[in-house]
Protein backbone atom coordinates (compact mmCIF):
# COMPACT_ATOMS: atom_id res chain seq x y z
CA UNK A 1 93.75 60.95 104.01
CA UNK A 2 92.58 64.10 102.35
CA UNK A 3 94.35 65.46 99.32
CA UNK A 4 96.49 68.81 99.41
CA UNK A 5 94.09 70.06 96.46
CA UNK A 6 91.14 69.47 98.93
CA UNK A 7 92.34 71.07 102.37
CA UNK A 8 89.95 73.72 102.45
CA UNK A 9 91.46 73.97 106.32
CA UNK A 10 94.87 74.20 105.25
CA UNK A 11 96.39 71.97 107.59
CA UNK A 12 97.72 68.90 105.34
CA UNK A 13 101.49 68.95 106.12
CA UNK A 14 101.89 69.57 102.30
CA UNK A 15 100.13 72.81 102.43
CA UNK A 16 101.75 73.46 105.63
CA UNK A 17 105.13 73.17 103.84
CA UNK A 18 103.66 75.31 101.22
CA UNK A 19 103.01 78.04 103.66
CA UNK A 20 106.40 77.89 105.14
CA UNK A 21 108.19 78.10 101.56
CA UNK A 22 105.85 81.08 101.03
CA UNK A 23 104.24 79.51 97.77
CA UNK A 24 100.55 79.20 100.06
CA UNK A 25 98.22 77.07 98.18
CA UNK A 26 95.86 76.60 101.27
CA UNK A 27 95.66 79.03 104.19
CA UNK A 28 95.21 77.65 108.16
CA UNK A 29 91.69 79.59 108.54
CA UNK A 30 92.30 81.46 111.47
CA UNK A 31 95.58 82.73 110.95
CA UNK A 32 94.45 83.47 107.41
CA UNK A 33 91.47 85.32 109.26
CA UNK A 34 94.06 87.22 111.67
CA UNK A 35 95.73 88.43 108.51
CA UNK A 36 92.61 89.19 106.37
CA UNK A 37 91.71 91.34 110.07
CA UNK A 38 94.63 93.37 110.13
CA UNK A 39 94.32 94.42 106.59
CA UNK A 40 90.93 95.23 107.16
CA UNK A 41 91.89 97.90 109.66
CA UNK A 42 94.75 98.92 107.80
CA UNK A 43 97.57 97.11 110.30
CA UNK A 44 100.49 95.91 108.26
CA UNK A 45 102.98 93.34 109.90
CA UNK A 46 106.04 94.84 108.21
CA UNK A 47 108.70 96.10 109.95
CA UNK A 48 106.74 95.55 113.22
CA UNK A 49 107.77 92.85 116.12
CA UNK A 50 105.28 90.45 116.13
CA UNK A 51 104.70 87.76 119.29
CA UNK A 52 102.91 84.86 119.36
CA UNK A 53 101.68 83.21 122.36
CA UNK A 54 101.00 80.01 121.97
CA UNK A 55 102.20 77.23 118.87
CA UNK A 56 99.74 75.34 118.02
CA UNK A 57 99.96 73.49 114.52
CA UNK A 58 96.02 75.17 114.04
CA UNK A 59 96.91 78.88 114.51
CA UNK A 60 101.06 79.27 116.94
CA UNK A 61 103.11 77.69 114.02
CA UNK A 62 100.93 79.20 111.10
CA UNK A 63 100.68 82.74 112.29
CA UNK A 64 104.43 82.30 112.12
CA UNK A 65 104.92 81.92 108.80
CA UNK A 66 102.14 84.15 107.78
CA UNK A 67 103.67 86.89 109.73
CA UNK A 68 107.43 86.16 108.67
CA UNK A 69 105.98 85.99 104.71
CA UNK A 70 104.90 89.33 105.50
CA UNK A 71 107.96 91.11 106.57
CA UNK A 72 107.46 90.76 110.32
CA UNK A 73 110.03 90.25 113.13
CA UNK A 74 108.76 86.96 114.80
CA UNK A 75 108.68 85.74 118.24
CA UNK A 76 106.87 82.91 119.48
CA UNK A 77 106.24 82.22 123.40
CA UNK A 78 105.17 79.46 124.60
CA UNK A 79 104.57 77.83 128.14
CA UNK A 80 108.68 76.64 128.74
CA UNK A 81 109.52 81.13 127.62
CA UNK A 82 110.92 82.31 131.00
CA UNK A 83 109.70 85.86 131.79
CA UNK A 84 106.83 85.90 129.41
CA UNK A 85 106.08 89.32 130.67
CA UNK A 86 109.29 90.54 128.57
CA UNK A 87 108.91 88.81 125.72
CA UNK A 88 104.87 90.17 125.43
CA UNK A 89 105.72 93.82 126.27
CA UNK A 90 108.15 94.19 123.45
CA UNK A 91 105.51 93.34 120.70
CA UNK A 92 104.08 95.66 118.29
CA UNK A 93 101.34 93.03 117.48
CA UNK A 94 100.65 90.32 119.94
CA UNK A 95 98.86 87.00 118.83
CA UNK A 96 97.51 85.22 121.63
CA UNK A 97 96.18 81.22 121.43
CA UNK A 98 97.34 79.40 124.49
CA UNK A 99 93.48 78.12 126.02
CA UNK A 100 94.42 79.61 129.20
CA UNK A 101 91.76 82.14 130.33
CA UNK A 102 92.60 85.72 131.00
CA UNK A 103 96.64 84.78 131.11
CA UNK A 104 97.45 88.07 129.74
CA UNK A 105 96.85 91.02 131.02
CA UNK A 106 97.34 95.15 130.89
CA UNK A 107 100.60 94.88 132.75
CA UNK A 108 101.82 92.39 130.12
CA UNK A 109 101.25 95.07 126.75
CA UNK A 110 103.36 97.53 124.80
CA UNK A 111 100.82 100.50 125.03
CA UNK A 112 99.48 101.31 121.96
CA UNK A 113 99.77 97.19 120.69
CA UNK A 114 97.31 95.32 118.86
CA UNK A 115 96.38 92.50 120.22
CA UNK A 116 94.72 89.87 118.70
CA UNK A 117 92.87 86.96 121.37
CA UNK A 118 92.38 83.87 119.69
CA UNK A 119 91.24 81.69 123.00
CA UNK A 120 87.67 81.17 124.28
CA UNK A 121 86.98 79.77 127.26
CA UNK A 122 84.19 78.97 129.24
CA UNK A 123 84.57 80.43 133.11
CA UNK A 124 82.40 77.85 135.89
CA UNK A 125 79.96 80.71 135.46
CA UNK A 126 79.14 80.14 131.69
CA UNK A 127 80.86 83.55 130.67
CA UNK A 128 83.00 83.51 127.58
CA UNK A 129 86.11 84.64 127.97
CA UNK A 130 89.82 85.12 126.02
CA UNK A 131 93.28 84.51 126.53
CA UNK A 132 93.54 88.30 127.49
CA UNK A 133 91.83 90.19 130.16
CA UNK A 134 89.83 92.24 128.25
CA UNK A 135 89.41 94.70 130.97
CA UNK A 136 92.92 95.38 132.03
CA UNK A 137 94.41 95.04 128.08
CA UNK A 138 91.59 97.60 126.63
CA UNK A 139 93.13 101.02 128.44
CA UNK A 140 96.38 100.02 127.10
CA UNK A 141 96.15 98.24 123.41
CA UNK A 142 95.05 100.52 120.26
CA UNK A 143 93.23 97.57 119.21
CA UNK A 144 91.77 94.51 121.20
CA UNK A 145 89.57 91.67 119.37
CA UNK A 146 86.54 91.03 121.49
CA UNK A 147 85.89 87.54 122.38
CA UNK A 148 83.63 86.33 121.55
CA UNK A 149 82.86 87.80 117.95
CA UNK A 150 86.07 88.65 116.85
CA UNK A 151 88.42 86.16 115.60
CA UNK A 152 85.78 83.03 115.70
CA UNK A 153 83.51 84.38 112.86
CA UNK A 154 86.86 85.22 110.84
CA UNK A 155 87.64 81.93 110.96
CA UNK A 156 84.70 80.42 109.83
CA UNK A 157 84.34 83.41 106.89
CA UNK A 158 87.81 81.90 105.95
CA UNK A 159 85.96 78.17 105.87
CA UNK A 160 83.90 79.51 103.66
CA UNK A 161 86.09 82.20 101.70
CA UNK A 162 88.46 79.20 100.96
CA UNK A 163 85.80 76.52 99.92
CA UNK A 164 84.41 78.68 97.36
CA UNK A 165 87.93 79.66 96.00
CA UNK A 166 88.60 75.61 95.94
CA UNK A 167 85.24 75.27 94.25
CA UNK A 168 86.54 78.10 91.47
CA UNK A 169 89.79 76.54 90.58
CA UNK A 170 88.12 72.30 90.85
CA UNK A 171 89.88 71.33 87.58
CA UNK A 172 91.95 73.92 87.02
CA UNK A 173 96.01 73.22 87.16
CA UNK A 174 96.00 69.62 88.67
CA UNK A 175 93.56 70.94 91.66
């Protein structure tokens, strides 16, 4: 098994637990790269309801605490949430990773939410496509990450954000 001090992908339960405590030693990369995103564009979670599709222990479960550490109100829906619809509309940033192609759509947004697709999938025609119609959502969200391009290359910038930062502290304060 991998030590804490070396889970550049910030899954070891230990780092998990970390995250959850809000003492992060190690990030998840692509909830880290949601959150580096949003800053980017100058999106903070405070204050704001915040819905998560989806909870994975690789970016559902994560994005929670990330988003709670930050001073959001957190829901996450999953594929047992009765009238998803409801929960989706009310969010002020929506977070969606379920796999399932296109599941979300304009009818299902707050207007003027950011939305943030985590899912690529391959259609039986070779197209790429995300959890979220991108047609339907774009009219409606402020801001829509584009799959692909959007949230894959953040989380391989994390990968590689987080190795060198491990690489910087090797040695330094038992790490």
């Amino acid at each position: 098994a991998i030590l804490p001090s070396k889970d550049v992908d910030g899954l070891h339960p230990v780092n998990m637990g970390h995250l959850f405590m809000n003492m992060p030693h190690s990030l998840p990369c692509t909830p880290r790269g949601i959150m580096e995103l949003l800053a980017a564009y100058g999106i903070s979670p405070a204050g704001k309801e915040v819905v998560i599709v989806g909870r994975s222990n690789i970016v559902g479960r994560p994005m929670v605490a990330l988003m709670l550490n930050a001073d959001a109100t957190v829901t996450v829906a999953h594929s047992k949430t009765k009238d998803l619809r409801a929960v989706t509309k009310r969010a002020d940033i929506l977070v969606v990773a379920t796999g399932r192609p296109e599941m979300i759509t304009g009818a299902d947004i707050k207007p003027g939410a950011v939305v943030i697709d985590v899912g690529v999938n391959r259609l039986a025609d070779g197209h790429l496509v995300g959890d979220v119609q991108r047609q339907t959502v774009e009219g409606v969200a402020s801001y829509l990450t584009p799959v692909p391009g959007g949230v894959g290359p953040m989380t391989i910038a994390m990968l590689m954000k987080q190795t060198v930062e491990f690489a910087e502290k090797s040695g330094q304060d038992g790490y």
